[in-house]
C-alpha atoms as a PDB file:
ATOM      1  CA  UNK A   1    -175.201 225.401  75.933  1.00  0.00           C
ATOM      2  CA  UNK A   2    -174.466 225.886  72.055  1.00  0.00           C
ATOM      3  CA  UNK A   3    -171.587 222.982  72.550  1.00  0.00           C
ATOM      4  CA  UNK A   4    -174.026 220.689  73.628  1.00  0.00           C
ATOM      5  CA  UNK A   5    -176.367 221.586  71.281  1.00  0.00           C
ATOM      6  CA  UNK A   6    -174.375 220.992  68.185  1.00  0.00           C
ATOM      7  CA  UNK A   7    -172.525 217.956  69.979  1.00  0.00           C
ATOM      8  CA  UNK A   8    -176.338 216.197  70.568  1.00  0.00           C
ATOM      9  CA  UNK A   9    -177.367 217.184  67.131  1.00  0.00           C
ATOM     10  CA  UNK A  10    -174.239 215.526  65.494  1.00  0.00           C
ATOM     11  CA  UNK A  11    -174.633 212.354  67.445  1.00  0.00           C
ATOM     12  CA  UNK A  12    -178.381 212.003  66.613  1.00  0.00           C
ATOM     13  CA  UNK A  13    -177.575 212.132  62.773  1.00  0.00           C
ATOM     14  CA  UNK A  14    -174.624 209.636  63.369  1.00  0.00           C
ATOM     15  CA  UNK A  15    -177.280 207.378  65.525  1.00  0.00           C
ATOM     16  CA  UNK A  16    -180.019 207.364  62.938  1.00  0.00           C
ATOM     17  CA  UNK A  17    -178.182 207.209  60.012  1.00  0.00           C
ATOM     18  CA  UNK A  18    -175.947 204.077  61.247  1.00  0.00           C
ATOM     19  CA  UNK A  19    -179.528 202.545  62.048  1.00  0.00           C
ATOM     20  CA  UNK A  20    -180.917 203.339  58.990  1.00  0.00           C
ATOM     21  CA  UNK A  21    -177.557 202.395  57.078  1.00  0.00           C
ATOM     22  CA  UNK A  22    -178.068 198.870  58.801  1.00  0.00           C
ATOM     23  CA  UNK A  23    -181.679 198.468  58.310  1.00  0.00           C
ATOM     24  CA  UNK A  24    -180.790 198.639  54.213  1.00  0.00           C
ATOM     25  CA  UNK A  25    -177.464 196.499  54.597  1.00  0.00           C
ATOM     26  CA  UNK A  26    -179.612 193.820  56.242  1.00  0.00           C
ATOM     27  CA  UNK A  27    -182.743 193.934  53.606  1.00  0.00           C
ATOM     28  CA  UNK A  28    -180.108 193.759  50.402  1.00  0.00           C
ATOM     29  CA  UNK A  29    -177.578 191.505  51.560  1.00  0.00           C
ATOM     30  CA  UNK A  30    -179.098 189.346  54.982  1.00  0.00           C
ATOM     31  CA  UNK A  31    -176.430 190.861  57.263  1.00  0.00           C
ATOM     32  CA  UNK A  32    -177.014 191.560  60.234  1.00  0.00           C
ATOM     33  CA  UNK A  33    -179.646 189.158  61.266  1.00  0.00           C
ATOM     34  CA  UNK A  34    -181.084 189.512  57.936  1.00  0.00           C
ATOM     35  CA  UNK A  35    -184.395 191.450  56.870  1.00  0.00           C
ATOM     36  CA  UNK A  36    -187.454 191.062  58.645  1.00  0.00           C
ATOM     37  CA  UNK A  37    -188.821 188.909  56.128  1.00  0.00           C
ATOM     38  CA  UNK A  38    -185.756 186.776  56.618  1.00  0.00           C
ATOM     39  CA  UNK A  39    -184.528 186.601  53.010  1.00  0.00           C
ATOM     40  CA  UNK A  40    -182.714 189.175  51.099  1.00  0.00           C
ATOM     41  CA  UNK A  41    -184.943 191.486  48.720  1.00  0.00           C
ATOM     42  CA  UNK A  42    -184.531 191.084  45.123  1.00  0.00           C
ATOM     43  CA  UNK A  43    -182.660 193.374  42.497  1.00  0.00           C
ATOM     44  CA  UNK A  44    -184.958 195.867  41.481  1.00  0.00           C
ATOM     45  CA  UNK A  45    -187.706 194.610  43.534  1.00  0.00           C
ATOM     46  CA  UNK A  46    -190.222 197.617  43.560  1.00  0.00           C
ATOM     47  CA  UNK A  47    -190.503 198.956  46.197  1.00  0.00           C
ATOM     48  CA  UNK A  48    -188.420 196.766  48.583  1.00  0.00           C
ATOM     49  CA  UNK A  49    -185.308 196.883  46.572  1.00  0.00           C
ATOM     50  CA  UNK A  50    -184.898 200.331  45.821  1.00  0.00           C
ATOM     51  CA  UNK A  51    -186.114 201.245  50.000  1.00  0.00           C
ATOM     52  CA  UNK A  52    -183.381 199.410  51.067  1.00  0.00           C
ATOM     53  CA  UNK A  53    -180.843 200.969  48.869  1.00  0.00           C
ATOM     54  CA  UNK A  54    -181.989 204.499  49.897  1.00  0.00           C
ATOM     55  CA  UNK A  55    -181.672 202.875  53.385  1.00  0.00           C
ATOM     56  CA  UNK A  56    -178.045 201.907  52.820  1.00  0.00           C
ATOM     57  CA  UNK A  57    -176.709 204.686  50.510  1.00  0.00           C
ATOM     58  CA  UNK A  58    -179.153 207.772  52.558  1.00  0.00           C
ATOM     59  CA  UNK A  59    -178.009 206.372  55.552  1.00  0.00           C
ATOM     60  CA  UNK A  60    -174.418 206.330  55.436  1.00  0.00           C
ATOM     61  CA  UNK A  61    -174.507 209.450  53.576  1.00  0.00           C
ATOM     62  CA  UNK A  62    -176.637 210.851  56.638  1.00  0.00           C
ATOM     63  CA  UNK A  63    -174.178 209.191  58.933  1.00  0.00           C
ATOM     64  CA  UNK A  64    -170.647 210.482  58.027  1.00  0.00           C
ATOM     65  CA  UNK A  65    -172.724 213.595  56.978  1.00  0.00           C
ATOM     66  CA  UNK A  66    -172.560 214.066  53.301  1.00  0.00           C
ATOM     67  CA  UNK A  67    -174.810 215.619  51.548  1.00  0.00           C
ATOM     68  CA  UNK A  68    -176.754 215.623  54.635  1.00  0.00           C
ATOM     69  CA  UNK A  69    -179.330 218.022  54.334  1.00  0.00           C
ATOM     70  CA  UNK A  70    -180.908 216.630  50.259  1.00  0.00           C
ATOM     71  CA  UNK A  71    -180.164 213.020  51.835  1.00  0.00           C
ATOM     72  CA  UNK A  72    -182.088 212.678  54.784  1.00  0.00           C
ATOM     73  CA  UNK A  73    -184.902 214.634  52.755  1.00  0.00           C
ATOM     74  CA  UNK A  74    -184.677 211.470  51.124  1.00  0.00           C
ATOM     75  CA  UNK A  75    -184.622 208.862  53.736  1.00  0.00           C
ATOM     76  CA  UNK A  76    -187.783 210.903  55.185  1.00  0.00           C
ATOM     77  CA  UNK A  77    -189.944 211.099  52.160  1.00  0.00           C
ATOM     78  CA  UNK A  78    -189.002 207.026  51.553  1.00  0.00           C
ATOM     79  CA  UNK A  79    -190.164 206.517  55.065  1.00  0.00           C
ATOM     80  CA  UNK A  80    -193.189 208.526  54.855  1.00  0.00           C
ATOM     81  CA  UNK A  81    -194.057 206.717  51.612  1.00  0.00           C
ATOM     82  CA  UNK A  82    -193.726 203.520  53.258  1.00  0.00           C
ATOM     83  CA  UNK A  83    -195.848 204.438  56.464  1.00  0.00           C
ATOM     84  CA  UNK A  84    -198.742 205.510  53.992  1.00  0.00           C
ATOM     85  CA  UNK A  85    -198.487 202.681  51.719  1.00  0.00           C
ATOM     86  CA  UNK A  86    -197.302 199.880  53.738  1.00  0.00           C
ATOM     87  CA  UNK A  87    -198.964 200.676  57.479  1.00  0.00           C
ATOM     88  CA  UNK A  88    -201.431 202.776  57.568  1.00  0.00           C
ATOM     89  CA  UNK A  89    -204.100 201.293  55.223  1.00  0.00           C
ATOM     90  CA  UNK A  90    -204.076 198.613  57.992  1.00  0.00           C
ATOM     91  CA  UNK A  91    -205.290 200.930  60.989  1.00  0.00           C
ATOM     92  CA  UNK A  92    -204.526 204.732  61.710  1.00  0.00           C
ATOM     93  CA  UNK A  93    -201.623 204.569  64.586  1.00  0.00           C
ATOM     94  CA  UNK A  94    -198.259 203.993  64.632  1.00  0.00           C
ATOM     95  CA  UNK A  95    -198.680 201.351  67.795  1.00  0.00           C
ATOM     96  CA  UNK A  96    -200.820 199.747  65.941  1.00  0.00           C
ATOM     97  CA  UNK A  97    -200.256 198.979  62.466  1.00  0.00           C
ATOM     98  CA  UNK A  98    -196.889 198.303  62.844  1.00  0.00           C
ATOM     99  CA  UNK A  99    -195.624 201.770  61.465  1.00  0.00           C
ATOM    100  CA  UNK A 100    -193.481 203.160  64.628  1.00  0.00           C
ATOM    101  CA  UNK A 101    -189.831 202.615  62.783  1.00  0.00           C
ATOM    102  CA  UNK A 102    -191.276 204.104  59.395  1.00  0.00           C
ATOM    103  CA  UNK A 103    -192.503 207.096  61.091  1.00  0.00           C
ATOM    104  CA  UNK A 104    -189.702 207.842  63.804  1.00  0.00           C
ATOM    105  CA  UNK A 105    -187.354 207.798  60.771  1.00  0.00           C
ATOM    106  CA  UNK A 106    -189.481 209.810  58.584  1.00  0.00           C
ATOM    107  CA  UNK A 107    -189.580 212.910  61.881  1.00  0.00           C
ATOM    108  CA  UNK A 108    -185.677 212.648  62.632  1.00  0.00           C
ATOM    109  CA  UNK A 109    -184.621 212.820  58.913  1.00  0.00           C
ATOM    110  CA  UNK A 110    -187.406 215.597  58.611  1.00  0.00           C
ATOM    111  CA  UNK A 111    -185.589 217.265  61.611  1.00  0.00           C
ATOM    112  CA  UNK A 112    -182.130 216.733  59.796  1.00  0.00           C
ATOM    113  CA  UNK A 113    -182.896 217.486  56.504  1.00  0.00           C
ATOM    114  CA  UNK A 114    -184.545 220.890  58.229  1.00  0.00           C
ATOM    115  CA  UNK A 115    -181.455 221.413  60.590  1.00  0.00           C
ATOM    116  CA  UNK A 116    -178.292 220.121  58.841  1.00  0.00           C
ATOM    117  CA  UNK A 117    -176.092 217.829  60.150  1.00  0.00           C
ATOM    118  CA  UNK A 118    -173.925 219.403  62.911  1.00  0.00           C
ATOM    119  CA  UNK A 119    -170.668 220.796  63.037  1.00  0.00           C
ATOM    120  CA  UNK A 120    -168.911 217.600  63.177  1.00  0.00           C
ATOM    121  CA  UNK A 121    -170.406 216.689  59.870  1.00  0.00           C
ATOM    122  CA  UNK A 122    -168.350 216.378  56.984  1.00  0.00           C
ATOM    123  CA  UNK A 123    -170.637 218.890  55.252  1.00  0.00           C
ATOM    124  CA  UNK A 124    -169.015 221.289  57.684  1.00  0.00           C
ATOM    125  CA  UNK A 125    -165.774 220.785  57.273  1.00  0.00           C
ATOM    126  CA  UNK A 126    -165.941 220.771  53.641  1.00  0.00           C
ATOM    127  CA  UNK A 127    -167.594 224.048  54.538  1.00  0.00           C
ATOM    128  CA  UNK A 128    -164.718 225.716  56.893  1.00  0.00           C
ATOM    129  CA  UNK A 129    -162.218 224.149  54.344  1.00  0.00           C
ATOM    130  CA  UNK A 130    -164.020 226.047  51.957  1.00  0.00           C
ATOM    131  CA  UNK A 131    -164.268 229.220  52.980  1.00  0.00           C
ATOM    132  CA  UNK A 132    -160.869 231.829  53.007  1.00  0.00           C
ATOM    133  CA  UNK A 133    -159.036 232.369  56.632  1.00  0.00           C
ATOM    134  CA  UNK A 134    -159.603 235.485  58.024  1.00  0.00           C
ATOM    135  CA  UNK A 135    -156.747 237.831  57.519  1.00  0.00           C
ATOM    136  CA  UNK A 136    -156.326 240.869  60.495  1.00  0.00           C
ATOM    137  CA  UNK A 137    -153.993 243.275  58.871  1.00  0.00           C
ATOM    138  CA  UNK A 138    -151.917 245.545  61.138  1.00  0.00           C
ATOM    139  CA  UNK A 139    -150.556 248.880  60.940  1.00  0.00           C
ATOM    140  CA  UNK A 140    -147.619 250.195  62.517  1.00  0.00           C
ATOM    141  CA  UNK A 141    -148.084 253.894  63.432  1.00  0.00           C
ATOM    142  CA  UNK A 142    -146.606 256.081  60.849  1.00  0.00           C
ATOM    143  CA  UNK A 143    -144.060 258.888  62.689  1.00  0.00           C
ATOM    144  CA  UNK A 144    -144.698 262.198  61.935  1.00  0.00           C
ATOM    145  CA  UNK A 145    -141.992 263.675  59.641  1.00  0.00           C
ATOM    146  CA  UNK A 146    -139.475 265.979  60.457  1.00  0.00           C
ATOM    147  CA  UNK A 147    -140.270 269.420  61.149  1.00  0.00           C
ATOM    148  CA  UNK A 148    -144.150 268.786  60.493  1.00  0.00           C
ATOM    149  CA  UNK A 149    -146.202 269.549  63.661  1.00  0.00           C
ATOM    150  CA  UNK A 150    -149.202 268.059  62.199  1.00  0.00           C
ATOM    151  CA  UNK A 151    -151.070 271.421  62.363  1.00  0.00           C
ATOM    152  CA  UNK A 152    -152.077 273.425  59.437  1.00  0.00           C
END
């Protein structure tokens, strides 16, 4: 059950970060089928500029899972900032205010940035590259001199 476990974690983060990593990639540079709005944000448009760049960069970083752990604590806190600022002033739900993408993304990078990215994150491997192979070391039985009984 463990396999499956770290396999579905692994996959979610690659999921949600691609989504996220396209979200941002569509807001800066109209890919995609382009931002909602349907042009491009400006540079250092605040805050739509520098969302979608934590979008693009958090995401892919989430994705290939680098840094995982401080970058979807990112991606969660921008989305969390947006719900409050952006959707919720206009009514309290999700459903209703338009705030459903903003908040599922703030939960699963919450969940990521809580639980790590997997074992088939690159965090991981940079991990078990890391750390020193375990050595077994192996003694051959020592014969008991000559003439020595092994009694005192």
């Amino acid at each position: 059950m463990q396999h499956v476990r770290d396999a579905v974690l692994s996959l979610f983060r690659v999921v949600v970060g691609l989504l996220f990593a396209c979200h941002g990639a569509a807001s800066l540079f109209g890919v995609l089928g382009g931002p909602h709005g349907g042009v491009p944000v400006r540079v250092g448009e605040w805050p739509s500029w520098w969302a979608a760049v934590i979008e693009l960069v958090g995401g892919g970083l989430v994705m290939i899972g680098l840094a995982t752990r401080p970058a979807a604590f990112v991606c969660s806190g921008a989305m969390a900032y947006a719900y409050f600022t952006v959707h919720q002033p206009k009514e309290l739900f999700p459903l209703v205010n338009g705030g459903e993408l903003a908040a599922l993304f703030s939960w699963s990078f919450l969940l990521l940035a809580l639980f790590g990215g997997g074992p088939w994150a690159l965090d991981a491997l940079i991990a078990r590259r890391g750390r020193p192979a375990k050595t077994v070391t192996v003694r051959a039985p020592v014969a008991p001199k000559a003439g020595h009984t092994g009694s005192a």
